[in-house]
N, C-alpha and C. Protein backbone atom coordinates (compact mmCIF):
# COMPACT_ATOMS: atom_id res chain seq x y z
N UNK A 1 197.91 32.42 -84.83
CA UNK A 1 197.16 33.15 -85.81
C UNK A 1 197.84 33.12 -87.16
N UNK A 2 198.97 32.86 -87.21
CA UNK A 2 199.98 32.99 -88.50
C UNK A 2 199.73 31.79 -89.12
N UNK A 3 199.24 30.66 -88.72
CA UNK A 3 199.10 29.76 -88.58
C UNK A 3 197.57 29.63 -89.37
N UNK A 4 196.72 30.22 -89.68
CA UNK A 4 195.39 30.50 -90.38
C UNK A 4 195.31 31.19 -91.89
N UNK A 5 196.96 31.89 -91.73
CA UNK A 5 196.91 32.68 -93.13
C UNK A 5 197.34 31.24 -93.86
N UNK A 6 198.40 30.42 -93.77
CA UNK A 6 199.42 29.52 -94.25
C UNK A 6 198.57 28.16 -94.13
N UNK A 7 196.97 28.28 -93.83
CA UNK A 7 196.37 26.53 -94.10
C UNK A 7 196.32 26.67 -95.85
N UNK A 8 196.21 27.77 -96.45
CA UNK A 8 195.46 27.78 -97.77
C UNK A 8 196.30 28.36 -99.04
N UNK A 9 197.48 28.11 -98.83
CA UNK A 9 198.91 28.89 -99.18
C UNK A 9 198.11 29.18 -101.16
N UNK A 10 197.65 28.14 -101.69
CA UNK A 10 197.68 28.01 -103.22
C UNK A 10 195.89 28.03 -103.46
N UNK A 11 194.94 28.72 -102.45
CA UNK A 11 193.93 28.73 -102.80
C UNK A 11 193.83 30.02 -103.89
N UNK A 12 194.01 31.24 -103.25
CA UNK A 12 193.98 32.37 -103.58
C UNK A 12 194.94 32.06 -104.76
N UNK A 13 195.99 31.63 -105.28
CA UNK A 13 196.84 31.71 -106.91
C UNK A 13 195.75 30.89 -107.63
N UNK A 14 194.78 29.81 -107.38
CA UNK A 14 194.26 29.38 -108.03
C UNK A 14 192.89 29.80 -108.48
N UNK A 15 192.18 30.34 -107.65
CA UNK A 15 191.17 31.57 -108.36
C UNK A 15 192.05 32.31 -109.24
N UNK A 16 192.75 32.59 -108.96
CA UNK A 16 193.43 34.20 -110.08
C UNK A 16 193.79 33.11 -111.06
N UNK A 17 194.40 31.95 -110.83
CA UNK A 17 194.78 31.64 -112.69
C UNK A 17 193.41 30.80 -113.29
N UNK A 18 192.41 30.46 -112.38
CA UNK A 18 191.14 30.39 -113.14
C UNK A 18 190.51 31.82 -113.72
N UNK A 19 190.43 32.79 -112.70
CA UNK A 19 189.25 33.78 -113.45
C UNK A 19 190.39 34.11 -114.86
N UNK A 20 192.14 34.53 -114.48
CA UNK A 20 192.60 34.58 -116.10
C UNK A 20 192.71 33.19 -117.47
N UNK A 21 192.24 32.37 -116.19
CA UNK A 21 191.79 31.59 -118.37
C UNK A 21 190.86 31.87 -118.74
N UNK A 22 189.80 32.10 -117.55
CA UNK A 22 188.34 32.25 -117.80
C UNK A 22 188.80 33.55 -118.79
N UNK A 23 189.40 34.31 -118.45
CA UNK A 23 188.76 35.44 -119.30
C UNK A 23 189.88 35.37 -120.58
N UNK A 24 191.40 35.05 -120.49
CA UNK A 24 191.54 34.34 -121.86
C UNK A 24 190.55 33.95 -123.15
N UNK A 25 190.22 32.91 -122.49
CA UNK A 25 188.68 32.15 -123.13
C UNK A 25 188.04 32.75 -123.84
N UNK A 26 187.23 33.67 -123.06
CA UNK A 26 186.29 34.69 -123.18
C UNK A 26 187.06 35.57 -124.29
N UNK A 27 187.82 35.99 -124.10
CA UNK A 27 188.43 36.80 -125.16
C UNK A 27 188.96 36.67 -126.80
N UNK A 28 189.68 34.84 -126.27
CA UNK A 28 189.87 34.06 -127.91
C UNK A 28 188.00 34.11 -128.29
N UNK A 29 187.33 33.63 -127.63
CA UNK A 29 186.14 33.41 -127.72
C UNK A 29 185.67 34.54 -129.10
N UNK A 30 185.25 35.50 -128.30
CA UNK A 30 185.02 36.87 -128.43
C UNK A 30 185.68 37.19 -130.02
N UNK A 31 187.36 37.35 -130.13
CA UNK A 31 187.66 37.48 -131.11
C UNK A 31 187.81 36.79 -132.17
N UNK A 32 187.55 35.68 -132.28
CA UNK A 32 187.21 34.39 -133.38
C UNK A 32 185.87 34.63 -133.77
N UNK A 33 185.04 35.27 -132.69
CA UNK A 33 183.97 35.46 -133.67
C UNK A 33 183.37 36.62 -134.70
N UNK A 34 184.50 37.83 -133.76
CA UNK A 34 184.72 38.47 -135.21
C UNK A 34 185.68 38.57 -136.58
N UNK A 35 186.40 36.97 -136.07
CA UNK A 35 186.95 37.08 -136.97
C UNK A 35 186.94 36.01 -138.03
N UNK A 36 185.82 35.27 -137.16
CA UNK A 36 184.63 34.11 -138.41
C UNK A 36 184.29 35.35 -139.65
N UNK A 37 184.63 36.37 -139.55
CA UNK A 37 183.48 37.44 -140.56
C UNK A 37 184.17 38.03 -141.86
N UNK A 38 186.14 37.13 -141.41
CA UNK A 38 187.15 37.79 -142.30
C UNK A 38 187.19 36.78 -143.17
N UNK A 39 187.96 36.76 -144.36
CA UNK A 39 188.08 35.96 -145.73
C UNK A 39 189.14 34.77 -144.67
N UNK A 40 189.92 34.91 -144.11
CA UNK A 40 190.65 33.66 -143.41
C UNK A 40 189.98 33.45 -142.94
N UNK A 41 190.57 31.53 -142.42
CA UNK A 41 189.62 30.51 -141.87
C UNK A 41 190.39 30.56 -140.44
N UNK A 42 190.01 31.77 -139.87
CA UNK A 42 190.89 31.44 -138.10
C UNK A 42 189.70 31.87 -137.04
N UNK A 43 188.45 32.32 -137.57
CA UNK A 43 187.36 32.61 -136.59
C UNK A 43 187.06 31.61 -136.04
N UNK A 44 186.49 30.39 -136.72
CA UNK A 44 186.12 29.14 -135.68
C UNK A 44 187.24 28.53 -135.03
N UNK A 45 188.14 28.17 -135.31
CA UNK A 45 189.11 27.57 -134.25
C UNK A 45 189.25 28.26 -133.51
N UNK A 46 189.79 29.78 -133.41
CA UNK A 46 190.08 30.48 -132.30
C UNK A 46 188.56 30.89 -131.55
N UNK A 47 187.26 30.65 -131.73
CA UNK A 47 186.29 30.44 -130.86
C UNK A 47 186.66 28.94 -130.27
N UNK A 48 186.64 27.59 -130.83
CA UNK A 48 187.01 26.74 -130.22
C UNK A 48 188.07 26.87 -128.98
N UNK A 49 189.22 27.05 -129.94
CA UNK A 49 189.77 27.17 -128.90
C UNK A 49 189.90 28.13 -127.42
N UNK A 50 189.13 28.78 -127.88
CA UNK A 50 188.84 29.68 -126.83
C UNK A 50 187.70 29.16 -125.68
N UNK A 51 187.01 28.52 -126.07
CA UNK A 51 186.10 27.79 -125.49
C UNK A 51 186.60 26.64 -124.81
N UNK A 52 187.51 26.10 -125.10
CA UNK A 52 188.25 24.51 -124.55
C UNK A 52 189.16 25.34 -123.14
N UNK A 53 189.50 26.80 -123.48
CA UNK A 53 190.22 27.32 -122.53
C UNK A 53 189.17 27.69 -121.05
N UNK A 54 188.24 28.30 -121.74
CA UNK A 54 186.64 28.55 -120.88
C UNK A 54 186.56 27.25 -120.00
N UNK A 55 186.22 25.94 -120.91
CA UNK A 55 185.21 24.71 -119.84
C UNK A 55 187.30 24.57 -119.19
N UNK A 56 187.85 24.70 -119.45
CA UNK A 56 189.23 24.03 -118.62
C UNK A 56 188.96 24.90 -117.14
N UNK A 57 188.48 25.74 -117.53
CA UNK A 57 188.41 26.40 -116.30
C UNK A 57 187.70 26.76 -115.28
N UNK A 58 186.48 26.40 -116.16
CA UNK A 58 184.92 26.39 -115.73
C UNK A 58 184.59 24.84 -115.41
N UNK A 59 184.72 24.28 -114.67
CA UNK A 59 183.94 22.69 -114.98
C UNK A 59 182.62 22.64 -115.23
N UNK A 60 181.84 23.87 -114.85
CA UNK A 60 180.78 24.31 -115.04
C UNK A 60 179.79 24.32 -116.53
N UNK A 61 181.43 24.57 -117.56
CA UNK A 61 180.84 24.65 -118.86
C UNK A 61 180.95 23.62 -119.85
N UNK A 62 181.78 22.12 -118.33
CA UNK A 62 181.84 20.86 -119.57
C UNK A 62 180.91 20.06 -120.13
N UNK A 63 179.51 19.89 -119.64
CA UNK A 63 178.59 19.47 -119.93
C UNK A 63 178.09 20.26 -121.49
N UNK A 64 178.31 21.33 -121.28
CA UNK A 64 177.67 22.02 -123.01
C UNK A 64 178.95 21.48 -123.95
N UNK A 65 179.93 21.94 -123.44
CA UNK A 65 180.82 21.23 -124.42
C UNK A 65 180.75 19.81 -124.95
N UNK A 66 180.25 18.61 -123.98
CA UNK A 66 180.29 17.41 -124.42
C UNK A 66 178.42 17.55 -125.29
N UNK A 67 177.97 17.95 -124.89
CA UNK A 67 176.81 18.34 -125.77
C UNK A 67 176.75 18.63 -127.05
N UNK A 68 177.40 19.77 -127.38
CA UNK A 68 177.74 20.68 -128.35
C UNK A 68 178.67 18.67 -129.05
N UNK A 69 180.02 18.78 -128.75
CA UNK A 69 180.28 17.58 -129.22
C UNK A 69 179.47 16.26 -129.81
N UNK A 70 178.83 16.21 -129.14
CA UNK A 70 177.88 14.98 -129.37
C UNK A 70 176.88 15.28 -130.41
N UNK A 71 176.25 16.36 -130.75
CA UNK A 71 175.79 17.22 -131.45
C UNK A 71 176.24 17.53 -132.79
N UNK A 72 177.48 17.88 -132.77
CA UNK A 72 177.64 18.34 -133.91
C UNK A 72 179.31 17.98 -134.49
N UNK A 73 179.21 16.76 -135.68
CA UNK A 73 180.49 16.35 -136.18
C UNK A 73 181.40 16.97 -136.39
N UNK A 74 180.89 18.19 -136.83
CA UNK A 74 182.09 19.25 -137.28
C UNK A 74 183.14 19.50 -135.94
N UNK A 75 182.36 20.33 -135.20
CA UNK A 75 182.86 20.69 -133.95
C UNK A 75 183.68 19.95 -133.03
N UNK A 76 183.22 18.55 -132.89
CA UNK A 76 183.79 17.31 -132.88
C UNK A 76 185.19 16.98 -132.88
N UNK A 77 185.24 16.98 -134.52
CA UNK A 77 186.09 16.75 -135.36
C UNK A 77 187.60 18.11 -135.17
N UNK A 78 186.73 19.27 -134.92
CA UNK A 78 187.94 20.50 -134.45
C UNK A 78 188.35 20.11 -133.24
N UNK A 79 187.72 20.16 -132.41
CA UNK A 79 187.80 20.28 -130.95
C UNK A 79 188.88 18.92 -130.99
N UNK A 80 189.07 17.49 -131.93
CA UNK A 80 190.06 16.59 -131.58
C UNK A 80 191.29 17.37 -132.50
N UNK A 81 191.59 18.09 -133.37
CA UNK A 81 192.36 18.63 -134.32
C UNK A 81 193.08 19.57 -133.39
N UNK A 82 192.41 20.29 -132.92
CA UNK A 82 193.11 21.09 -131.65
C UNK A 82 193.60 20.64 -130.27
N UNK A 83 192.83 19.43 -130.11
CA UNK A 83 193.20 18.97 -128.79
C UNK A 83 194.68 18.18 -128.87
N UNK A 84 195.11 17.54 -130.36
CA UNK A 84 195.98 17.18 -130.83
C UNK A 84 197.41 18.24 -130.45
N UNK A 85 197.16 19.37 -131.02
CA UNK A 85 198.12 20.15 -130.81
C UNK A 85 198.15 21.02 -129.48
N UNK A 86 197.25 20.89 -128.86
CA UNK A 86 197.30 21.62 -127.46
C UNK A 86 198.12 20.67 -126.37
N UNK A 87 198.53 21.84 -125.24
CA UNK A 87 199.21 21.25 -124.25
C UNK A 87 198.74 19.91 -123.63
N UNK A 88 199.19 19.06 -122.86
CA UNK A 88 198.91 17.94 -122.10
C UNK A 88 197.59 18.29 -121.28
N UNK A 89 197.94 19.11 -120.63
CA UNK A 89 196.55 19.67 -119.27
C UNK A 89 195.35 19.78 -119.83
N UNK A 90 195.04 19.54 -121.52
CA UNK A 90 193.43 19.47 -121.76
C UNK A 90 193.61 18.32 -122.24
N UNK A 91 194.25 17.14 -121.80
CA UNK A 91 194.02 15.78 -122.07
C UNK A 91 192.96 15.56 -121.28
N UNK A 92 192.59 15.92 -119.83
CA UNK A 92 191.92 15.40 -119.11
C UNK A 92 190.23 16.13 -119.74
N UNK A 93 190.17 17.28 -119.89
CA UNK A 93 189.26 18.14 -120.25
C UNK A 93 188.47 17.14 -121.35
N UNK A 94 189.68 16.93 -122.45
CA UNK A 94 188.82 16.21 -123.84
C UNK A 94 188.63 15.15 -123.31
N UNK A 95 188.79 14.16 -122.57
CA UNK A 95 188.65 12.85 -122.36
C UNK A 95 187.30 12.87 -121.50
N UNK A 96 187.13 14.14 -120.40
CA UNK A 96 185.70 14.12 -120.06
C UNK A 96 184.62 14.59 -120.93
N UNK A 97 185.13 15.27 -122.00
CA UNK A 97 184.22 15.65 -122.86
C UNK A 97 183.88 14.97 -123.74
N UNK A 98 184.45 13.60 -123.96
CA UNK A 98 184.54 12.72 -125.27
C UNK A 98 183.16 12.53 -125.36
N UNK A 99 182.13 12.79 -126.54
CA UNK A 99 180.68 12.04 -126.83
C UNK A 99 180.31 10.86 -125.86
N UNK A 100 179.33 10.55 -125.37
CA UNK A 100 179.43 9.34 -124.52
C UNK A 100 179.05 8.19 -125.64
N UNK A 101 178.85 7.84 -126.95
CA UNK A 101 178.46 7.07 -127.49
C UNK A 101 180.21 6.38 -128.06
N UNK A 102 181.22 7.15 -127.99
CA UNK A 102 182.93 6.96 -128.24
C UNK A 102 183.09 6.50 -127.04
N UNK A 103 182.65 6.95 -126.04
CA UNK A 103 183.53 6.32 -124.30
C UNK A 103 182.83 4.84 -123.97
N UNK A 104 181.32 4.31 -124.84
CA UNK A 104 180.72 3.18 -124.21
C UNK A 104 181.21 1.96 -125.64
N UNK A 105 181.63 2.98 -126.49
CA UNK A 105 181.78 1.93 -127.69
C UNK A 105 181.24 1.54 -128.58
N UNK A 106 179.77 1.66 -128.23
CA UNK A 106 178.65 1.61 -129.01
C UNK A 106 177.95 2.61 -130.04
N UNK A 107 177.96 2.40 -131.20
CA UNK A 107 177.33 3.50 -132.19
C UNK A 107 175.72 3.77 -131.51
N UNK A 108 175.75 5.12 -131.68
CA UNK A 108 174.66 5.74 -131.51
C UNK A 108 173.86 6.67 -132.53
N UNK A 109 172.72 6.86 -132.97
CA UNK A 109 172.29 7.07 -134.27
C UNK A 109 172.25 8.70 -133.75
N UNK A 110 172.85 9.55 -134.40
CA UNK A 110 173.24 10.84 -134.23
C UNK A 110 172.40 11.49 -135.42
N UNK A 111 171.89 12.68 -134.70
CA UNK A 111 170.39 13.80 -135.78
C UNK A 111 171.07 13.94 -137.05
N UNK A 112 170.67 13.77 -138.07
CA UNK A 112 170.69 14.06 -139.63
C UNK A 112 171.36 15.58 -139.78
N UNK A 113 172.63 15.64 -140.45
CA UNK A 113 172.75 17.03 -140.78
C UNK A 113 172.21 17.47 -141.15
N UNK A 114 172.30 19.54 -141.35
CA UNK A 114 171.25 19.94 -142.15
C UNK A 114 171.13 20.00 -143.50
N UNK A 115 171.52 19.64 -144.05
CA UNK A 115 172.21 19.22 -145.64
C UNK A 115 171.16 18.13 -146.04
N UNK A 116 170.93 17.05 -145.38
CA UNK A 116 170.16 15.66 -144.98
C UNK A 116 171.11 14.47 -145.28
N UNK A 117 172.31 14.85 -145.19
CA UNK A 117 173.49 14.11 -145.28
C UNK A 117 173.78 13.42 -144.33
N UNK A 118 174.12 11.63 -144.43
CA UNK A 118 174.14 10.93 -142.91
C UNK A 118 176.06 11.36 -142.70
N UNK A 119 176.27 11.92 -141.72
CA UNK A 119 178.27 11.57 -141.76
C UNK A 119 178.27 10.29 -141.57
């Protein structure tokens, strides 16, 4: 019977350090966006980055992320600025999230900003 507790030794540590990035996440999340509302420029990154902490943990939420990416240059463009300076362990994260029109090589004609500016 001792023998049933010890098949799964690192299941149970690994829920607990998912639901705490998850809620990390949730929290940079959360406070970047009230703090998009201050005269400093630290609300959107710290939503980004709070969000890169979310899908790391969620695989659930990498599909919006590569969406959102593919979507929108700006975001894009942060999400590699941060991925730059973040730890190794969201190498794998950004590399599944990369736009799929960067992973096949091929330019893909991406929606008109709202400006009507082509990037």
């Amino acid at each position: 019977m001792a023998s049933n507790a010890g098949e799964q030794p690192h299941g149970g540590k690994a829920l607990i350090s998912r639901a705490l990035a998850s809620l990390v996440g949730a929290v940079l999340f959360l406070y970047g966006a009230v703090a998009a509302a201050s005269p400093l420029p630290l609300g959107v990154p710290l939503m980004v980055f709070g969000f890169l902490i979310f899908a790391g943990a969620n695989p659930a939420a990498r599909p919006l992320l590569r969406r959102m990416r593919r979507r929108w240059r700006w975001f894009d463009a942060l999400v590699r600025q941060i991925g730059k300076r973040s730890p190794d362990r969201f190498d794998t994260l950004l590399s599944e999230t990369e736009p799929e029109a960067e992973e096949n090589g091929a330019k893909t004609a991406r929606p008109p900003s709202p400006n009507g500016n082509q990037p």
